[in-house]
PDB file of N, CA and C in Angstrom:
ATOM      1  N   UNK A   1     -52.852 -90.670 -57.978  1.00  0.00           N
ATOM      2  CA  UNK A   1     -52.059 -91.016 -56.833  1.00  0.00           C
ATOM      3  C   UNK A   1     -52.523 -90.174 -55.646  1.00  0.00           C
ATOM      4  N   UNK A   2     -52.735 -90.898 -54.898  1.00  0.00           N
ATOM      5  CA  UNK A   2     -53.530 -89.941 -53.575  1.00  0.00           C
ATOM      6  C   UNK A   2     -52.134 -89.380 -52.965  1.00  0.00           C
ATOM      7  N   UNK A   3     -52.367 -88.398 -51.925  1.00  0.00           N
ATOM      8  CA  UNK A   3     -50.893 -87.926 -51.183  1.00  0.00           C
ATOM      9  C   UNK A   3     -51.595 -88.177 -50.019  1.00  0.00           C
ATOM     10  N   UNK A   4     -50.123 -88.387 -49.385  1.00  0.00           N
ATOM     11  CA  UNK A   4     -49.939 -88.544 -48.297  1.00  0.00           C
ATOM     12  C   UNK A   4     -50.300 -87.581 -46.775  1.00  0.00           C
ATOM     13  N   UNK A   5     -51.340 -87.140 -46.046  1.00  0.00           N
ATOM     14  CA  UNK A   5     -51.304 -86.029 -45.293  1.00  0.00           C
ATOM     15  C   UNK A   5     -50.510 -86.617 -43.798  1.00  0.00           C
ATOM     16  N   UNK A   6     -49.672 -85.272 -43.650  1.00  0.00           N
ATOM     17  CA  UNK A   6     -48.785 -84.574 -42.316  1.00  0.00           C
ATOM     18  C   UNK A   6     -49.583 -84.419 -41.387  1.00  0.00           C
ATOM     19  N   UNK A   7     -49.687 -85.231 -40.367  1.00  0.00           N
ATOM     20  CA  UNK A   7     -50.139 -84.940 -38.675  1.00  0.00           C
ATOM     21  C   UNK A   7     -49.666 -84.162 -38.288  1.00  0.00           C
ATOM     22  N   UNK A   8     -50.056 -83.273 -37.533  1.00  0.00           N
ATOM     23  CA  UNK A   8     -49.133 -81.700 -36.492  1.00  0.00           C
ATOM     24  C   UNK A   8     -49.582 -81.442 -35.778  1.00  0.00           C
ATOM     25  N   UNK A   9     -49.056 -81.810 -34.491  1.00  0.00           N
ATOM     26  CA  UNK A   9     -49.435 -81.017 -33.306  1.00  0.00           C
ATOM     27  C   UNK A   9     -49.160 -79.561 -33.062  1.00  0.00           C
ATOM     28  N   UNK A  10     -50.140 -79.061 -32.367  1.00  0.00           N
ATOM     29  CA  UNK A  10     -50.252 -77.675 -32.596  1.00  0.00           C
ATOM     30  C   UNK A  10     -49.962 -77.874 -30.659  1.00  0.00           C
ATOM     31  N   UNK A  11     -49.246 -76.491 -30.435  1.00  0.00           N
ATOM     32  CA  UNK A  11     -49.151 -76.117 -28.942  1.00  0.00           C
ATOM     33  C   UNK A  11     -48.102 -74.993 -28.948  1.00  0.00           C
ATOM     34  N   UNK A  12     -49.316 -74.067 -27.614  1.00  0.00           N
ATOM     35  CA  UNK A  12     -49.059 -72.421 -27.732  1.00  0.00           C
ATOM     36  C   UNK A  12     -48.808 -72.147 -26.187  1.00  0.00           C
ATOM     37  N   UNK A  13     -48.439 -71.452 -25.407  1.00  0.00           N
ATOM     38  CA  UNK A  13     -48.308 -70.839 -24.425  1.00  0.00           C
ATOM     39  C   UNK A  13     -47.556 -70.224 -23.644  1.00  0.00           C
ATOM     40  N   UNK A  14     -47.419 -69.781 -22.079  1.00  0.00           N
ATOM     41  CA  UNK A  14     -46.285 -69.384 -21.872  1.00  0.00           C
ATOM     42  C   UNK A  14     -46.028 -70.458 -20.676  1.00  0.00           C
ATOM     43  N   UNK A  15     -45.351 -71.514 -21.504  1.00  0.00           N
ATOM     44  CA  UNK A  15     -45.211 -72.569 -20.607  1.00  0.00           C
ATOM     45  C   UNK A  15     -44.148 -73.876 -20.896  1.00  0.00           C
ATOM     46  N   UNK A  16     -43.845 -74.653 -19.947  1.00  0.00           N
ATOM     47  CA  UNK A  16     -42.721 -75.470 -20.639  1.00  0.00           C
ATOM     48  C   UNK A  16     -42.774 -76.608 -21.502  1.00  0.00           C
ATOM     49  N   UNK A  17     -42.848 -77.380 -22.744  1.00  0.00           N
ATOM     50  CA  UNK A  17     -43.019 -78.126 -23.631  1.00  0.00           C
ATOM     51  C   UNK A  17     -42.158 -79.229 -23.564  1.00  0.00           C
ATOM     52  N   UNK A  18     -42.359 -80.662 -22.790  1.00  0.00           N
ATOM     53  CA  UNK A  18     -41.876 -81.940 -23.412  1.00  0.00           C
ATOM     54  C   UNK A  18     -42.446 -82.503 -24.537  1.00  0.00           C
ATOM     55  N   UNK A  19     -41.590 -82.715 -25.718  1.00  0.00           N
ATOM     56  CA  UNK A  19     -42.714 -83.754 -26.725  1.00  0.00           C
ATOM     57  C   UNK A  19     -41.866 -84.929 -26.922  1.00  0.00           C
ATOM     58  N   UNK A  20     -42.649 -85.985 -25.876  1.00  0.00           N
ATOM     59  CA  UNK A  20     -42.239 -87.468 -26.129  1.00  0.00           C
ATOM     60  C   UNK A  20     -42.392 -87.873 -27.078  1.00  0.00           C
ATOM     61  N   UNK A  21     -42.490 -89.521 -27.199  1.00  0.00           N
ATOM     62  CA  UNK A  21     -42.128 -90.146 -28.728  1.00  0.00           C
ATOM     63  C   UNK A  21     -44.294 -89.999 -28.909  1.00  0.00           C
ATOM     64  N   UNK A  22     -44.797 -90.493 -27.587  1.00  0.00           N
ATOM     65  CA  UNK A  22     -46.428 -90.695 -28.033  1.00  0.00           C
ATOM     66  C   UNK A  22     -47.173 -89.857 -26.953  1.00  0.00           C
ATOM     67  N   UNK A  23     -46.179 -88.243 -26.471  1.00  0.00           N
ATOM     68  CA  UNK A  23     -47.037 -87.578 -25.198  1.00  0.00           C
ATOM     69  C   UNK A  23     -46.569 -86.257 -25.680  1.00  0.00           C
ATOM     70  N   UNK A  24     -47.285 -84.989 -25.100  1.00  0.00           N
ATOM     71  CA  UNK A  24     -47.178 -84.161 -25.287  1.00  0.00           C
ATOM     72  C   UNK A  24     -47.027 -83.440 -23.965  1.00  0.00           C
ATOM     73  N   UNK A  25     -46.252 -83.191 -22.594  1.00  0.00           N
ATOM     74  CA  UNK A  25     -46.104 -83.089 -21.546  1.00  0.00           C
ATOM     75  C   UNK A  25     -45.906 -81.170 -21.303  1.00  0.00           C
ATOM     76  N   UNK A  26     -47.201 -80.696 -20.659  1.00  0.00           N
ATOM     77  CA  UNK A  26     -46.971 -78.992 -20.568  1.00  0.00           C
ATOM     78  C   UNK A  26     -46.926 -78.851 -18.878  1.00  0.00           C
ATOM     79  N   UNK A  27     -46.434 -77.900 -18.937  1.00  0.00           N
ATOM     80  CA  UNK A  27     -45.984 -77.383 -17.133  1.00  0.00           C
ATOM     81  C   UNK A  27     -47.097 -76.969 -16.463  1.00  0.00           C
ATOM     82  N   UNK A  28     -48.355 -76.907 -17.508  1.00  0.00           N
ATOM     83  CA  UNK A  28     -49.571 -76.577 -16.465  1.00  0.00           C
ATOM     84  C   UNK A  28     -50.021 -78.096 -15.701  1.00  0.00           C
ATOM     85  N   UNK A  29     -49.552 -78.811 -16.629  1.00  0.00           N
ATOM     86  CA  UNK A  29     -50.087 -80.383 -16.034  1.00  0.00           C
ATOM     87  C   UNK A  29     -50.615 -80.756 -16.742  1.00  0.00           C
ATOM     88  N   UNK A  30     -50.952 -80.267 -17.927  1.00  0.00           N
ATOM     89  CA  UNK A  30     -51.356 -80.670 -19.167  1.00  0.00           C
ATOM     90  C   UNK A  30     -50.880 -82.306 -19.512  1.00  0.00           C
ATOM     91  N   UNK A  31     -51.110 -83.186 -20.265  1.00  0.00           N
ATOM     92  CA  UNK A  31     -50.563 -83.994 -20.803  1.00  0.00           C
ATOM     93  C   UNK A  31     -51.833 -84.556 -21.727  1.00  0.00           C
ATOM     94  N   UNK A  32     -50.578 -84.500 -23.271  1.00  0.00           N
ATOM     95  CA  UNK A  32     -51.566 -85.025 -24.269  1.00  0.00           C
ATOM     96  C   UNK A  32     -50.805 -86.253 -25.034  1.00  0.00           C
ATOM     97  N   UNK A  33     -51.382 -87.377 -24.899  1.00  0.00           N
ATOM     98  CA  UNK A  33     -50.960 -88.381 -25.892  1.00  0.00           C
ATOM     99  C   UNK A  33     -51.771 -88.431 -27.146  1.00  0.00           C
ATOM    100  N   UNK A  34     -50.876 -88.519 -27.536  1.00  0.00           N
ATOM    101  CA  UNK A  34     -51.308 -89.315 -29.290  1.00  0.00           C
ATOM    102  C   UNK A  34     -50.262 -90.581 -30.133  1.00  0.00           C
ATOM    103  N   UNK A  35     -51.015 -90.702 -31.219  1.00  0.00           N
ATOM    104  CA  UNK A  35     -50.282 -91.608 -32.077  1.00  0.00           C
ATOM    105  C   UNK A  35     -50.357 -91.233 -33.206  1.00  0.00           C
ATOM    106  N   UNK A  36     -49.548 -91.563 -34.539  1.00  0.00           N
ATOM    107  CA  UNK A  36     -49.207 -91.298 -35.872  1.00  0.00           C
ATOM    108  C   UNK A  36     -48.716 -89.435 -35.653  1.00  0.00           C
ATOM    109  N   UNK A  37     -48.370 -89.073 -35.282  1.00  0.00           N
ATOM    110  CA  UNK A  37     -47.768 -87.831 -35.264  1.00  0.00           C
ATOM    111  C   UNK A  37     -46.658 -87.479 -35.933  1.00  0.00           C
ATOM    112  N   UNK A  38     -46.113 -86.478 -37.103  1.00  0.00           N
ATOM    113  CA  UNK A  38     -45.150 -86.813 -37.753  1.00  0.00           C
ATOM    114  C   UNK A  38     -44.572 -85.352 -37.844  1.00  0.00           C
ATOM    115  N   UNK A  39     -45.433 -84.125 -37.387  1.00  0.00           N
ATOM    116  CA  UNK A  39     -45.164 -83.419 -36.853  1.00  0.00           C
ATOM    117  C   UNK A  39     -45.308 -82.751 -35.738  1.00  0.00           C
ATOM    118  N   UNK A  40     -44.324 -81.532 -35.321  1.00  0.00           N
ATOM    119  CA  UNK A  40     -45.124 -80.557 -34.379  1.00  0.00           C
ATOM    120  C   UNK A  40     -44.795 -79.200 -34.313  1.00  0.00           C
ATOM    121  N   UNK A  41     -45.535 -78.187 -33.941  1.00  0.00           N
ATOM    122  CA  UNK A  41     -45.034 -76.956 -33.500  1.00  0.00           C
ATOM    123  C   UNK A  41     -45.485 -76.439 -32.323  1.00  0.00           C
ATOM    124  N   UNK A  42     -44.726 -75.935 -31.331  1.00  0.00           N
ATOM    125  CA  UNK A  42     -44.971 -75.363 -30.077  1.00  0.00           C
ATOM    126  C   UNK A  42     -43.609 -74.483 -30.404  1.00  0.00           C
ATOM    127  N   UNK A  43     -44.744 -72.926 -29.033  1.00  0.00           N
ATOM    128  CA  UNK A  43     -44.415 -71.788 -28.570  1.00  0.00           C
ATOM    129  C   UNK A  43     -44.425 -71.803 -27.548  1.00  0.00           C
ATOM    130  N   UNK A  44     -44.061 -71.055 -27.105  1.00  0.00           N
ATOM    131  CA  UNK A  44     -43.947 -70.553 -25.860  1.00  0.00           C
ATOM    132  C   UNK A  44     -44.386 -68.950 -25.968  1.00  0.00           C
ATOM    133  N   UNK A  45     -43.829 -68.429 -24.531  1.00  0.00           N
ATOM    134  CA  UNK A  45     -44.540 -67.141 -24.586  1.00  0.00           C
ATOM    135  C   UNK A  45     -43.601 -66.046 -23.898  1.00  0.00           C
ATOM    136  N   UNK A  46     -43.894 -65.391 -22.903  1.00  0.00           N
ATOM    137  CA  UNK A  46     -42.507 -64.258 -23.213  1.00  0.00           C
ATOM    138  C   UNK A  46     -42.269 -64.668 -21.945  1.00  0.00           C
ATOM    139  N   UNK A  47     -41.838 -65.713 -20.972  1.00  0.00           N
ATOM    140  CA  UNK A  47     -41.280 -66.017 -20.034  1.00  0.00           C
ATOM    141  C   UNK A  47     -40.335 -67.090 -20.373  1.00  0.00           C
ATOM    142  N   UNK A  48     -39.126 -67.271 -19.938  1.00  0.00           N
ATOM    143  CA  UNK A  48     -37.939 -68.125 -20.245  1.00  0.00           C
ATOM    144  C   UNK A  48     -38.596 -69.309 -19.975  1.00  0.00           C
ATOM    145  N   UNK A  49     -38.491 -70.187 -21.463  1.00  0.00           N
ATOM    146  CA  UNK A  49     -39.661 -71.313 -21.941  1.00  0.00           C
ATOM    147  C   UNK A  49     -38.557 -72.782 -21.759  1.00  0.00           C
ATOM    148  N   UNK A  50     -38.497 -73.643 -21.674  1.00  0.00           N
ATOM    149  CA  UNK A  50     -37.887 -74.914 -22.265  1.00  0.00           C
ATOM    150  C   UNK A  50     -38.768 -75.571 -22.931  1.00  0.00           C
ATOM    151  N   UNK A  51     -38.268 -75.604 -24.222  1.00  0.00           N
ATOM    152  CA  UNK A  51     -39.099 -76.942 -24.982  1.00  0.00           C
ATOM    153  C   UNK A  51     -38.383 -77.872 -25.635  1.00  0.00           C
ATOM    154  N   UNK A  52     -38.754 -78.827 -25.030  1.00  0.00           N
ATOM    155  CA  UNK A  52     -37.508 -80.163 -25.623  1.00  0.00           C
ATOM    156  C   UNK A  52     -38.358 -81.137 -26.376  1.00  0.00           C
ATOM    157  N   UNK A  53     -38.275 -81.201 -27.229  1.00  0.00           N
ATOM    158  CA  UNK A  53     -38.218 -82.346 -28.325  1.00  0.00           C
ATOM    159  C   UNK A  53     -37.194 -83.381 -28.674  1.00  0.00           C
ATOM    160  N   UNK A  54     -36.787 -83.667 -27.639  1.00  0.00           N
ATOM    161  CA  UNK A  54     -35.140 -84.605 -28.064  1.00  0.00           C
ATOM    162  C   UNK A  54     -35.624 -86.021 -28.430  1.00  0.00           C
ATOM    163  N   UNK A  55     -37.201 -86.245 -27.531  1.00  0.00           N
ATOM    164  CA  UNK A  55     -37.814 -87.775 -27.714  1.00  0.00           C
ATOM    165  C   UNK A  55     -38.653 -87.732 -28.922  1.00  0.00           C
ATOM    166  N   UNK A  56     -38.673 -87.092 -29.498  1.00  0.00           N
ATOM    167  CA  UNK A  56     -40.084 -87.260 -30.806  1.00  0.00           C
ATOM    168  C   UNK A  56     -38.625 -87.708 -32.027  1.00  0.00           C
ATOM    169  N   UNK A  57     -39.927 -88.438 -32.820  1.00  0.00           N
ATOM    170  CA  UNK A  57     -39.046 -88.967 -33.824  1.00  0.00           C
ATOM    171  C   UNK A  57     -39.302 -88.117 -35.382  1.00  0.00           C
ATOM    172  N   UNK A  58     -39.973 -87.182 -34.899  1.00  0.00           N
ATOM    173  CA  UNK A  58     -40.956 -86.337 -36.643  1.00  0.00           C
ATOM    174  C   UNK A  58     -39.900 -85.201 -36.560  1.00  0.00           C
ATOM    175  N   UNK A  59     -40.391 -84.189 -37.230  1.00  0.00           N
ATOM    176  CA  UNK A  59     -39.966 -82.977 -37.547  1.00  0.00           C
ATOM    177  C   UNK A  59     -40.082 -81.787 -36.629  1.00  0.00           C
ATOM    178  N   UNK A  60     -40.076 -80.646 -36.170  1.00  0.00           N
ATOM    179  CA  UNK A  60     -40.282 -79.984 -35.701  1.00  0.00           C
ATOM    180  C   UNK A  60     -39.782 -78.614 -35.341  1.00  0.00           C
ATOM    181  N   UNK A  61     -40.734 -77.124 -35.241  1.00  0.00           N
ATOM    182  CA  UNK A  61     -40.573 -76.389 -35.131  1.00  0.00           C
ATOM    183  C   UNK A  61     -41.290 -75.750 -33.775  1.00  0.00           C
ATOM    184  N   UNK A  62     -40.268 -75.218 -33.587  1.00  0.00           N
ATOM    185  CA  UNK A  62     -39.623 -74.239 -32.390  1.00  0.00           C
ATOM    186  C   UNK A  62     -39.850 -73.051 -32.194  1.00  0.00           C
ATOM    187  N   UNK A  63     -40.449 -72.462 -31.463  1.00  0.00           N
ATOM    188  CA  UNK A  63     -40.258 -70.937 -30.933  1.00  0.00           C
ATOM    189  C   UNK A  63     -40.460 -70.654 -29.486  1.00  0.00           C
ATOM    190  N   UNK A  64     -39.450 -69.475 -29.046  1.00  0.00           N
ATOM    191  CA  UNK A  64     -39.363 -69.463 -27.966  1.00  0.00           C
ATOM    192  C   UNK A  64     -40.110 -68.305 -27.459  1.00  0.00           C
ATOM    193  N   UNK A  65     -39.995 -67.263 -28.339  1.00  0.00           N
ATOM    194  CA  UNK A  65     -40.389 -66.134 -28.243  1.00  0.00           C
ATOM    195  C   UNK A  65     -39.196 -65.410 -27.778  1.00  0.00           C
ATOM    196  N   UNK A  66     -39.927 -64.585 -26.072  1.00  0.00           N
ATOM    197  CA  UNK A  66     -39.338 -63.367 -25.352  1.00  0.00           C
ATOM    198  C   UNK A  66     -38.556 -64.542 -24.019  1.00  0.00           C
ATOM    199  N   UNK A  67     -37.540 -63.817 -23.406  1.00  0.00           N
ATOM    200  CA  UNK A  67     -36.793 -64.631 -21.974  1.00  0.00           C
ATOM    201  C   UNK A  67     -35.823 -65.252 -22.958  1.00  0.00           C
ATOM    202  N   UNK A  68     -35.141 -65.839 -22.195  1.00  0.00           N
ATOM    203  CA  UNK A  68     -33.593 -67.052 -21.916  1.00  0.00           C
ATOM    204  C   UNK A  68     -34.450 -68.385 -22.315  1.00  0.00           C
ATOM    205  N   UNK A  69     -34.472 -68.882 -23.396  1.00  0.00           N
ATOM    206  CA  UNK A  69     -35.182 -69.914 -23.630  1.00  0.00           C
ATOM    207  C   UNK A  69     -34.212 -70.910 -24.149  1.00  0.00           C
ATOM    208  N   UNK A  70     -34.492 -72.263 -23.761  1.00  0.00           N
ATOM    209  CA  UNK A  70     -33.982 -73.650 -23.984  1.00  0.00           C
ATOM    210  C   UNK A  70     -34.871 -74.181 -25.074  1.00  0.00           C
ATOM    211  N   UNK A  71     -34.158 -74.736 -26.079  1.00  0.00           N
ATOM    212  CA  UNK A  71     -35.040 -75.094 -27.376  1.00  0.00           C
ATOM    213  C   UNK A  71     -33.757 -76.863 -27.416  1.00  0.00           C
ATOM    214  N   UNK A  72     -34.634 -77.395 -27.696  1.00  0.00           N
ATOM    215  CA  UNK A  72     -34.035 -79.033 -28.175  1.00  0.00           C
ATOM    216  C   UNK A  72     -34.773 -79.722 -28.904  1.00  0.00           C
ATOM    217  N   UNK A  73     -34.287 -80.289 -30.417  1.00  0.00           N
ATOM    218  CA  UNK A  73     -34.334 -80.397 -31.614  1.00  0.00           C
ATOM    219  C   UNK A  73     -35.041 -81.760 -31.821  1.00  0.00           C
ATOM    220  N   UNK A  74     -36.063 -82.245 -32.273  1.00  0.00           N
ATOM    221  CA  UNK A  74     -35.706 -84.034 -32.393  1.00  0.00           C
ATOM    222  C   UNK A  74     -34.666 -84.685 -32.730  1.00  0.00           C
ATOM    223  N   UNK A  75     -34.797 -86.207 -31.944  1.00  0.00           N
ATOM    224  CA  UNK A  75     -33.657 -86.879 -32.500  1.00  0.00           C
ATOM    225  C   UNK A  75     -33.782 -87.361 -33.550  1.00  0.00           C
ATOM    226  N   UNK A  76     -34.373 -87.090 -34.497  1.00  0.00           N
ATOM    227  CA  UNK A  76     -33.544 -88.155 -35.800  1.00  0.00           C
ATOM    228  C   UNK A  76     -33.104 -87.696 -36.173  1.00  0.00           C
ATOM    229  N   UNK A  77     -32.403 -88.690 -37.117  1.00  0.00           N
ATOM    230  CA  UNK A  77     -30.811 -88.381 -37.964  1.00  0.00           C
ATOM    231  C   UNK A  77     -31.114 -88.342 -39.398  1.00  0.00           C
ATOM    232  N   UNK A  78     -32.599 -87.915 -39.743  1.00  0.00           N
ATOM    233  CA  UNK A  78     -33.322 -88.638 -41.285  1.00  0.00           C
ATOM    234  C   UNK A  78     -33.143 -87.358 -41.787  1.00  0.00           C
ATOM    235  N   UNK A  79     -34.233 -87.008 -43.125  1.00  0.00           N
ATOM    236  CA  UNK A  79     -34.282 -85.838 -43.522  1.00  0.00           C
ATOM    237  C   UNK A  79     -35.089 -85.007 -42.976  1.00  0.00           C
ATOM    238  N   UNK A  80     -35.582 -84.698 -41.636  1.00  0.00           N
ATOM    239  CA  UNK A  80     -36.434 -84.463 -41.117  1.00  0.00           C
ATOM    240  C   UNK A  80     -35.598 -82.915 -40.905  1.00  0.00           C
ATOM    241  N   UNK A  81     -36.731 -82.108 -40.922  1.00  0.00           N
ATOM    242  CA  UNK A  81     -35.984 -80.378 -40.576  1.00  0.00           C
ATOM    243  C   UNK A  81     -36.670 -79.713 -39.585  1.00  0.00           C
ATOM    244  N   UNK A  82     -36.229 -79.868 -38.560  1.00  0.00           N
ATOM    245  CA  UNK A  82     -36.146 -78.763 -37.258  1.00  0.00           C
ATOM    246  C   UNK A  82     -35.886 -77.449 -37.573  1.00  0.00           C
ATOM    247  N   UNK A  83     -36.668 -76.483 -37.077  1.00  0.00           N
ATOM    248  CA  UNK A  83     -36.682 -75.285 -37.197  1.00  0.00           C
ATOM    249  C   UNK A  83     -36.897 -74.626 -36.082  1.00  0.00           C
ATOM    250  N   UNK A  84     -35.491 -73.916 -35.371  1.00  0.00           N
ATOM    251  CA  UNK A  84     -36.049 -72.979 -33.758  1.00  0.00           C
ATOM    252  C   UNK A  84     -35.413 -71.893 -33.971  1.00  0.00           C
ATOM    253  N   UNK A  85     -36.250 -71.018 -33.501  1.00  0.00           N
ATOM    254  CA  UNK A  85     -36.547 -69.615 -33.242  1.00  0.00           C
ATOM    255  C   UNK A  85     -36.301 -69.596 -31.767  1.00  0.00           C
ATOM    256  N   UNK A  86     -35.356 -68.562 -31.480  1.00  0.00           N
ATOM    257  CA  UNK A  86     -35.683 -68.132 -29.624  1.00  0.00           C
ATOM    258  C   UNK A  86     -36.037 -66.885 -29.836  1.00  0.00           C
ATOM    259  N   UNK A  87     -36.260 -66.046 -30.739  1.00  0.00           N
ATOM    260  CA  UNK A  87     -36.836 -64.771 -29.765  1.00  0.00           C
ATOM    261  C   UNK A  87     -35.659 -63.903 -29.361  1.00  0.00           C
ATOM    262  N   UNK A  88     -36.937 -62.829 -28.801  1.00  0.00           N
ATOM    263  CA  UNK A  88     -35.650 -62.050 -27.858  1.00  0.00           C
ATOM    264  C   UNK A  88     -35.148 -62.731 -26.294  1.00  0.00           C
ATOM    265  N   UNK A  89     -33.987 -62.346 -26.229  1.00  0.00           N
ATOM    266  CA  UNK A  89     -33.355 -62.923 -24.865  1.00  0.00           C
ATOM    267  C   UNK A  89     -32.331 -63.835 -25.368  1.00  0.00           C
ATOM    268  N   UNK A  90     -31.202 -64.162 -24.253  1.00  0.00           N
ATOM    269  CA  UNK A  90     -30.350 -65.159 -24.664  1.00  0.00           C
ATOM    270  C   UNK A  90     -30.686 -66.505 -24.542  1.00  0.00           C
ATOM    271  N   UNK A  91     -30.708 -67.112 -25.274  1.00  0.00           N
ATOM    272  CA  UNK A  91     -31.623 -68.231 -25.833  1.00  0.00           C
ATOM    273  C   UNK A  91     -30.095 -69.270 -25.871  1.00  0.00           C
ATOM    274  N   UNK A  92     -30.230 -70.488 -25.549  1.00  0.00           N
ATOM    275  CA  UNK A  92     -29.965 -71.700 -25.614  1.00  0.00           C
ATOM    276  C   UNK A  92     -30.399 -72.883 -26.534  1.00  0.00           C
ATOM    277  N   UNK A  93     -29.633 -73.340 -27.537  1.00  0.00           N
ATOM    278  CA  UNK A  93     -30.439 -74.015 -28.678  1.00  0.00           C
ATOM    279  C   UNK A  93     -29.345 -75.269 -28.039  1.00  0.00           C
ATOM    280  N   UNK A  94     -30.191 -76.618 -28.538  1.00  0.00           N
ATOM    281  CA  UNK A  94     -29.598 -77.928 -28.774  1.00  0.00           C
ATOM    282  C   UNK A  94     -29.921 -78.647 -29.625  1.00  0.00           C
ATOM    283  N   UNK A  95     -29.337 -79.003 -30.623  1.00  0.00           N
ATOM    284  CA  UNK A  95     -29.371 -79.261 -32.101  1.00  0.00           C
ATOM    285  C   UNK A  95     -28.306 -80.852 -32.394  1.00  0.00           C
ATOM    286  N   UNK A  96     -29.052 -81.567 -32.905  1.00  0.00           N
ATOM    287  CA  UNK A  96     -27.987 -82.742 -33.061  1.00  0.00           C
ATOM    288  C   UNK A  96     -27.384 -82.309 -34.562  1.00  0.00           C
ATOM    289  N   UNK A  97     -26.157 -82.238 -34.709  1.00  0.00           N
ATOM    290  CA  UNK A  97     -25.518 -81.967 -35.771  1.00  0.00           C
ATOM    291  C   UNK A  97     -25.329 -83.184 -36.870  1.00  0.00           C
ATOM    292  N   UNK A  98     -26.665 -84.150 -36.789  1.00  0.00           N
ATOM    293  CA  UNK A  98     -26.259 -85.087 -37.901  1.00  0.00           C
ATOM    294  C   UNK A  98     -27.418 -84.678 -39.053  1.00  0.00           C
ATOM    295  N   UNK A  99     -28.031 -83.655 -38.975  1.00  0.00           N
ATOM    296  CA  UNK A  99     -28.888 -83.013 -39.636  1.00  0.00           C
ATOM    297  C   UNK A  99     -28.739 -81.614 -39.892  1.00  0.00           C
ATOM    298  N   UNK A 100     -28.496 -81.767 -41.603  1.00  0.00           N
ATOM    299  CA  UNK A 100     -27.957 -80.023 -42.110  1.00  0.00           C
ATOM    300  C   UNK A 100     -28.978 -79.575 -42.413  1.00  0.00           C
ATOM    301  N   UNK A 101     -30.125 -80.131 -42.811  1.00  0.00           N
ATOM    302  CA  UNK A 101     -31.498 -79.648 -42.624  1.00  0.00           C
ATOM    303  C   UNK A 101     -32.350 -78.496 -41.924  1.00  0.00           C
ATOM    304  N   UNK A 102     -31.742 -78.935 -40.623  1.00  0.00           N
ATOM    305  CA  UNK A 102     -32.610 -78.288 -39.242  1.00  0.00           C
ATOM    306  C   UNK A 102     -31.762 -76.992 -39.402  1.00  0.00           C
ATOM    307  N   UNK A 103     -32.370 -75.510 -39.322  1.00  0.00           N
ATOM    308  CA  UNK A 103     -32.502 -74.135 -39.021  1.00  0.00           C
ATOM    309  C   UNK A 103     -32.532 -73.562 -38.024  1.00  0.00           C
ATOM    310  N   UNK A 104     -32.158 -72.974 -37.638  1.00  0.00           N
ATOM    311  CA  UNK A 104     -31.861 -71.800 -36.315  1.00  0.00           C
ATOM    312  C   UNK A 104     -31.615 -70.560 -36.576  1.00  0.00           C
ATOM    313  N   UNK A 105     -32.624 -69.355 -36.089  1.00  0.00           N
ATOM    314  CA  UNK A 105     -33.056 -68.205 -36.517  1.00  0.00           C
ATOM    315  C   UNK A 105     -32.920 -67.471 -34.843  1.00  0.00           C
ATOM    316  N   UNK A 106     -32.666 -66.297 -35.149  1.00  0.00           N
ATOM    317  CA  UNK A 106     -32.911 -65.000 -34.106  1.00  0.00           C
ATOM    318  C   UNK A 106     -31.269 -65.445 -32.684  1.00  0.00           C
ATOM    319  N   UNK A 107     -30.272 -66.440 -34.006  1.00  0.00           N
ATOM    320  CA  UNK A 107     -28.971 -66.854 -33.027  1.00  0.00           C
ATOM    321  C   UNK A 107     -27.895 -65.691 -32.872  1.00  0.00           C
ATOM    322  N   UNK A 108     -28.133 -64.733 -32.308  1.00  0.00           N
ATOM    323  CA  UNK A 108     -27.512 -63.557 -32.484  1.00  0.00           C
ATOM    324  C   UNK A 108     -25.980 -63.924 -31.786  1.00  0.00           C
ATOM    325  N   UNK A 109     -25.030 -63.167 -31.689  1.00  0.00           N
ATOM    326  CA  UNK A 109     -23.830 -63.309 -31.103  1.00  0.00           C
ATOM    327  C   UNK A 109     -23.691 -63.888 -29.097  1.00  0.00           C
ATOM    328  N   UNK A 110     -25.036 -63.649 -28.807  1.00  0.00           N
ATOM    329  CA  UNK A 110     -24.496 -63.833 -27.608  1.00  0.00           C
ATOM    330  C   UNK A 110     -25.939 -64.916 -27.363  1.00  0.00           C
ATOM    331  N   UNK A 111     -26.053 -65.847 -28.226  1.00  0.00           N
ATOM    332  CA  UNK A 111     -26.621 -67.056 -28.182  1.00  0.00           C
ATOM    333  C   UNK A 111     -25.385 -68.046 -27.998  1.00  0.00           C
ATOM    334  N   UNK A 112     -26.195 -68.898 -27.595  1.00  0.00           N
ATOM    335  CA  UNK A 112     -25.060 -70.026 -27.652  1.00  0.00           C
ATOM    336  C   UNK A 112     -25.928 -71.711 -27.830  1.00  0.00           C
ATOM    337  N   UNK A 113     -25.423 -72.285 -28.841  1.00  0.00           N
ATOM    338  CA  UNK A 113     -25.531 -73.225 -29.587  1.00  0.00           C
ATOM    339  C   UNK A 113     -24.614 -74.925 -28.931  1.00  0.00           C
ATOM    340  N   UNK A 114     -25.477 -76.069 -28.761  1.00  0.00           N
ATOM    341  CA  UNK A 114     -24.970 -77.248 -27.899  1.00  0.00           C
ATOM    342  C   UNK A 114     -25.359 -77.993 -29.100  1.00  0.00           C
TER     343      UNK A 114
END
C-alpha cells in the first residue's frame, strides 16, 4: 500500500503572514500561490507578527515568536490540528472552537484567547 505524502508550506520571517485557500500573501510583497497544499507552517520573528490562516482549508502551525502577536487558526471544522505558539509578548490567538484538536502553547495569564 503506497502512503499518502503531506504538502507543507514552509514560511519564516519577521513579517506578516496571510495564507489563503491557493496564496501565500507576506508584507514584504511577497506573494506565493500554489495548489494541493494540505499543510503549513509560518513564523514570524521578534516584531509584533499577524498571521492569519482563517482562509486555508489544511492544517496548520503557528508561531509568533517575540512582540504582541495575532495568530488565526484555519477554518475547518475536520480533524485537522492547528498548533500556535506566540512567544514572548502578549499575544492574541483566534481559534475556531469546533476543533478540540488544535493546541495553543506559551498562553500565559495575560494572553487572551477569541
Amino acid at each position: 500500500m503506497a502512503r499518502r505524502s503531506t504538502d507543507t508550506l514552509v514560511a519564516s520571517g519577521d513579517f506578516n503572514f496571510t495564507h489563503g485557500a491557493a496564496s501565500l500573501s507576506i508584507s514584504s510583497g511577497a506573494l506565493v500561490a500554489f495548489t494541493a497544499i494540505e499543510k503549513a507552517r509560518l513564523t514570524g520573528g521578534n516584531s509584533a507578527n499577524t498571521i492569519d490562516a482563517s482562509l486555508f482549508a489544511g492544517s496548520v502551525i503557528l508561531f509568533g515568536l517575540n512582540g504582541a502577536n495575532k495568530l488565526t487558526g484555519a477554518v475547518t471544522d475536520d480533524l485537522a490540528t492547528d498548533s500556535m505558539s506566540g512567544g514572548a509578548g502578549q499575544d492574541w490567538f483566534f481559534a475556531r472552537v469546533t476543533a478540540p484538536a488544535d493546541i495553543l502553547s506559551d498562553k500565559a495569564s495575560n494572553e487572551n484567547l477569541n
